[in-house]
Each structure stands twice: as structure tokens, then as C-alpha cells.
N, C-alpha and C. Protein backbone atom coordinates (compact mmCIF):
# COMPACT_ATOMS: atom_id res chain seq x y z
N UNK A 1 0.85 -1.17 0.00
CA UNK A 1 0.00 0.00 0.00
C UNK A 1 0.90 1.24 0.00
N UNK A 2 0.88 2.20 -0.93
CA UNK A 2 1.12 3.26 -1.47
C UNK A 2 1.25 4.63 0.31
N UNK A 3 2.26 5.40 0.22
CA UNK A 3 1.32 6.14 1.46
C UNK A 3 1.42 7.39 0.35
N UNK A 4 0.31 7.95 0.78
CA UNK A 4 -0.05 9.39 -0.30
C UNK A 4 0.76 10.45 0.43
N UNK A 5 1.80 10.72 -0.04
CA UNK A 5 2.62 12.13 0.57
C UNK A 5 2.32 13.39 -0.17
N UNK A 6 1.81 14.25 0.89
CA UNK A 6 1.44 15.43 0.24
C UNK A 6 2.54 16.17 -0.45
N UNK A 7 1.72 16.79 -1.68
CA UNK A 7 2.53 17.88 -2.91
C UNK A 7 3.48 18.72 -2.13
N UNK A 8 3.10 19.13 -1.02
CA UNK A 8 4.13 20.55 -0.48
C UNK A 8 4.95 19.79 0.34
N UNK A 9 4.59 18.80 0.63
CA UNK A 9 6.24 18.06 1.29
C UNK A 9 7.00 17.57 0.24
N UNK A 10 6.79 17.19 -1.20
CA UNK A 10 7.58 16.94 -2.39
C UNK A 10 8.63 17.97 -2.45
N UNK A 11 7.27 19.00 -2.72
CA UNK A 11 8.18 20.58 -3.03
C UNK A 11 9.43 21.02 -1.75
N UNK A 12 9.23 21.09 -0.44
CA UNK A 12 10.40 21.71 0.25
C UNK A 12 11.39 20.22 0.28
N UNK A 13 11.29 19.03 0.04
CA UNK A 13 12.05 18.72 -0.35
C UNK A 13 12.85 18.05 -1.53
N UNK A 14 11.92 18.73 -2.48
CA UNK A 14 13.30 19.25 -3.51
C UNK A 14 13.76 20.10 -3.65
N UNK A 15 13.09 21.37 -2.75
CA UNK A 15 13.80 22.71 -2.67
C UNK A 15 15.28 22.23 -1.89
N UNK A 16 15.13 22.02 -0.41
CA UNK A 16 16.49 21.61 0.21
C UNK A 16 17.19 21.02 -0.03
N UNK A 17 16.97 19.54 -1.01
CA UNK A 17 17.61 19.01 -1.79
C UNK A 17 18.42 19.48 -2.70
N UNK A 18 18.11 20.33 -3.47
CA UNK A 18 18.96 21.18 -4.64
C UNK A 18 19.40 22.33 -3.95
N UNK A 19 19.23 23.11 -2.75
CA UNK A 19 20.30 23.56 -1.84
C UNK A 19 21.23 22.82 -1.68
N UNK A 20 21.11 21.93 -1.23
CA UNK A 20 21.89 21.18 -0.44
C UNK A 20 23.03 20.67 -1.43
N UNK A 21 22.70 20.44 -2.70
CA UNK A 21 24.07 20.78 -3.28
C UNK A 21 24.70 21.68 -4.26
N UNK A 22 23.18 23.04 -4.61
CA UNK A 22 23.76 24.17 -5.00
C UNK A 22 24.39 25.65 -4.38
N UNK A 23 23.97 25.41 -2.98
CA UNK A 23 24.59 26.39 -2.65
C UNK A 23 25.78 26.32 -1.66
N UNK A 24 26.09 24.84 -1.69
CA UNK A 24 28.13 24.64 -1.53
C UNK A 24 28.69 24.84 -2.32
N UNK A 25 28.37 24.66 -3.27
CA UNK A 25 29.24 24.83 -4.56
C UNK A 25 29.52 26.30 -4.86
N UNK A 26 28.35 26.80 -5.33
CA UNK A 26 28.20 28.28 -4.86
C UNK A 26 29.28 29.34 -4.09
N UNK A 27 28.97 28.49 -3.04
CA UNK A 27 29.60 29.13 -2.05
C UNK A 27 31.20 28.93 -2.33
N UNK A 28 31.70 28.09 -2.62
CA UNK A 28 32.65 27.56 -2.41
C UNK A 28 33.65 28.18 -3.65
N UNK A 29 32.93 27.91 -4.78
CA UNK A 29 33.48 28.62 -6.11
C UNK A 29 33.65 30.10 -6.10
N UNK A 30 32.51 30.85 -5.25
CA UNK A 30 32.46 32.30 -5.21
C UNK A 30 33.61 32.60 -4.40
N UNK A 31 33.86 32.13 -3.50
CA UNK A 31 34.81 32.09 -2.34
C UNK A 31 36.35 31.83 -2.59
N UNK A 32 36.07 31.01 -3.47
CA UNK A 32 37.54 30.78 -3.83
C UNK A 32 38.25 32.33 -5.03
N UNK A 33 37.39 32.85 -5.55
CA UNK A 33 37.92 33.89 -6.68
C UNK A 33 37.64 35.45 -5.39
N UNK A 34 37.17 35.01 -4.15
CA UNK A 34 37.03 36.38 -3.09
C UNK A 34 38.56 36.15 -2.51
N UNK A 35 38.61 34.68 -1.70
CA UNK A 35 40.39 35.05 -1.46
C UNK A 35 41.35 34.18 -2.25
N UNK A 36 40.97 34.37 -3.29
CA UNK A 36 42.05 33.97 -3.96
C UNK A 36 42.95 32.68 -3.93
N UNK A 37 41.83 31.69 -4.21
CA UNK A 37 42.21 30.38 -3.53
C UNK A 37 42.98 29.81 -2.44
N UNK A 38 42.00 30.51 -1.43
CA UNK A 38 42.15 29.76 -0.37
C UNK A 38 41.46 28.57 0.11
N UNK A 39 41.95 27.28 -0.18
CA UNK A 39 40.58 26.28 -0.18
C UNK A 39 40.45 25.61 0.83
N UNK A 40 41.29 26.23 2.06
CA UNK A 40 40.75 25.76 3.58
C UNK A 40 39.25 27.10 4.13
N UNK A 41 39.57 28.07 3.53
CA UNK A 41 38.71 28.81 3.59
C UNK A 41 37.05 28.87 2.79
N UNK A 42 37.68 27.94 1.62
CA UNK A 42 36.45 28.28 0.89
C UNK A 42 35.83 26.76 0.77
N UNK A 43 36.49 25.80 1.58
CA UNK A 43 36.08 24.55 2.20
C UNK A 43 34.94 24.60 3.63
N UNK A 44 35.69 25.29 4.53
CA UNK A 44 34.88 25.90 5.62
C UNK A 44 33.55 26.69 5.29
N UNK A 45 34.09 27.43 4.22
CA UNK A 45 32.41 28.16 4.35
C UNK A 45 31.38 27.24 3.27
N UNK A 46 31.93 26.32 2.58
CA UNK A 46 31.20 25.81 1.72
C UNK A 46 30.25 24.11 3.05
N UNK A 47 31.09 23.99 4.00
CA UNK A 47 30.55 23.19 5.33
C UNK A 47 29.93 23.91 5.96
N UNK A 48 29.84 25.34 6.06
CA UNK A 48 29.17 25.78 6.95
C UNK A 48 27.54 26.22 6.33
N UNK A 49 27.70 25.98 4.99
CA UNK A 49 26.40 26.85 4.29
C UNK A 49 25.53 25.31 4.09
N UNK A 50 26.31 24.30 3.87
CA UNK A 50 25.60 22.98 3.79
C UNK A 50 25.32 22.25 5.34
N UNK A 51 25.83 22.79 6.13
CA UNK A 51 25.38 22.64 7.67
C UNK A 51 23.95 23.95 7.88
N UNK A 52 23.84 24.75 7.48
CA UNK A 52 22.89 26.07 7.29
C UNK A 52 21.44 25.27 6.87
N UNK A 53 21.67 25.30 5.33
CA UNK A 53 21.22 24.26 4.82
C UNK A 53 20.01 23.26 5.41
N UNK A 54 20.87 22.27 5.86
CA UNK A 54 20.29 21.46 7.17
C UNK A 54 19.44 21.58 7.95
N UNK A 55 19.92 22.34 9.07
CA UNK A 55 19.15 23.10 10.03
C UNK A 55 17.99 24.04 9.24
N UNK A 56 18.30 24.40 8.24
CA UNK A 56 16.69 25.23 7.81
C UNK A 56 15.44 23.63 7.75
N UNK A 57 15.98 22.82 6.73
CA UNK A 57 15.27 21.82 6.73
C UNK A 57 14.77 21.14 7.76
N UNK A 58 15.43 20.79 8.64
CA UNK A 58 14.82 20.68 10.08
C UNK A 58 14.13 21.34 11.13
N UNK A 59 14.71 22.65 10.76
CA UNK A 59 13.30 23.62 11.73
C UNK A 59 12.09 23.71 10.44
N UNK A 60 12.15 23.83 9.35
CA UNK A 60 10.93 23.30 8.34
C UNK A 60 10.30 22.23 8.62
N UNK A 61 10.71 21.09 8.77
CA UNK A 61 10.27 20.22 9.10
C UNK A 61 9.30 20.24 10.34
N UNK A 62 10.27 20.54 11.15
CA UNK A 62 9.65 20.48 12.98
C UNK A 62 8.35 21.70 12.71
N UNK A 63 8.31 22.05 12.06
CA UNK A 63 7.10 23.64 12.01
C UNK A 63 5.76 23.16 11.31
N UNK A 64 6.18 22.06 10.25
CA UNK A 64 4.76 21.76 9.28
C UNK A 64 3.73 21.81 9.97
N UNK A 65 2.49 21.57 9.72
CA UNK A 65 1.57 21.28 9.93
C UNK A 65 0.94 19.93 9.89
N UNK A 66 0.53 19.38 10.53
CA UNK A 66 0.19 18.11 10.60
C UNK A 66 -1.54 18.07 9.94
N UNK A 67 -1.85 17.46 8.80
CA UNK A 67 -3.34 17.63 8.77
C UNK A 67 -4.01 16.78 9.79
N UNK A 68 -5.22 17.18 10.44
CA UNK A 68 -6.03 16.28 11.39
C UNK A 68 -5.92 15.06 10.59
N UNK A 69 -6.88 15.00 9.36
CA UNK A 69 -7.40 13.55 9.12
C UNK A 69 -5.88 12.41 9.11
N UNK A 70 -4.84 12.66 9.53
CA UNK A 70 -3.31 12.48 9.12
C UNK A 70 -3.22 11.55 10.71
N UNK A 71 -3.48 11.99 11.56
CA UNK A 71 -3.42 12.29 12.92
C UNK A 71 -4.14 11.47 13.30
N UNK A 72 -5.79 11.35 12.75
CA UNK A 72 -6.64 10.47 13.43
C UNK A 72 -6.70 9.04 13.02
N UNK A 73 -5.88 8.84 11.75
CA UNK A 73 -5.87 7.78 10.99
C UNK A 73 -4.78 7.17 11.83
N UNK A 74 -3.88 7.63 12.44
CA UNK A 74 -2.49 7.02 12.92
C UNK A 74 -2.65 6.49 14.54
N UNK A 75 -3.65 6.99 15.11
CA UNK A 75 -4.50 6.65 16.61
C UNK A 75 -5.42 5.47 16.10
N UNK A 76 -6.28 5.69 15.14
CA UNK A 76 -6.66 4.13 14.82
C UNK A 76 -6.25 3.27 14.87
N UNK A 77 -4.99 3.14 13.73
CA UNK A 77 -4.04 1.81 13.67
C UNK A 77 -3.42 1.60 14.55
N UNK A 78 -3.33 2.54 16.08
CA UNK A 78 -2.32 1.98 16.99
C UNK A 78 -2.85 0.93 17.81
């Protein structure tokens, strides 16, 4: 049996998903032509924006909304 996952949980995660590996790169490439290849520097900030990243997805997560009928179906089956 199929579980029906709602459209807007698809969407934020393929939004974070394609963060998650466009804006290290990003970061990392931009960073490297700011100091001039430094790639302990532009390593660090490219970990720190994919650690960023993360944590958005998880306080997203922890915030959704739960639909009732979601809720009452899952107290049934217990």
C-alpha cells in the first residue's frame, strides 16, 4: 500500500535538496575567486552553508503542519 505524501512536502524537499548541493558549490566557487584560492577557507564556508542548509530543513520540518485527518488515521491503527 502506497502512502499518499502530500505535494508541499515533495516541493520543500526538492527545494532543500537542490540547496543542499547548490549552494556549496556556490559558495565555495564564489569564495575561492574572493580570497584567492584559499581552499581551507572556501572549504569551511562551503561546510558551513551545507550545515545552514540542514538546520533550515529541520526547523521546516519540525514547524509543518500536521493535517487532522493524518493524525486520526495514525490513533486508529495503533
Amino acid at each position: 500500500m502506497a502512502a499518499e505524501i502530500p505535494i508541499s512536502v515533495i516541493r520543500k524537499l526538492t527545494f532543500f535538496t537542490a540547496a543542499m548541493v547548490i549552494a556549496p558549490l556556490l559558495v565555495f566557487f564564489i569564495s575561492q575567486n574572493l580570497f584567492h584560492s584559499s581552499s581551507i577557507v572556501s572549504g569551511g564556508l562551503a561546510a558551513l552553508t551545507a550545515n545552514i542548509v540542514l538546520i533550515g530543513y529541520v526547523v521546516v520540518a519540525f514547524t509543518e503542519d500536521i493535517p487532522k485527518s493524518d493524525a486520526a488515521s495514525d490513533k486508529k491503527t495503533d
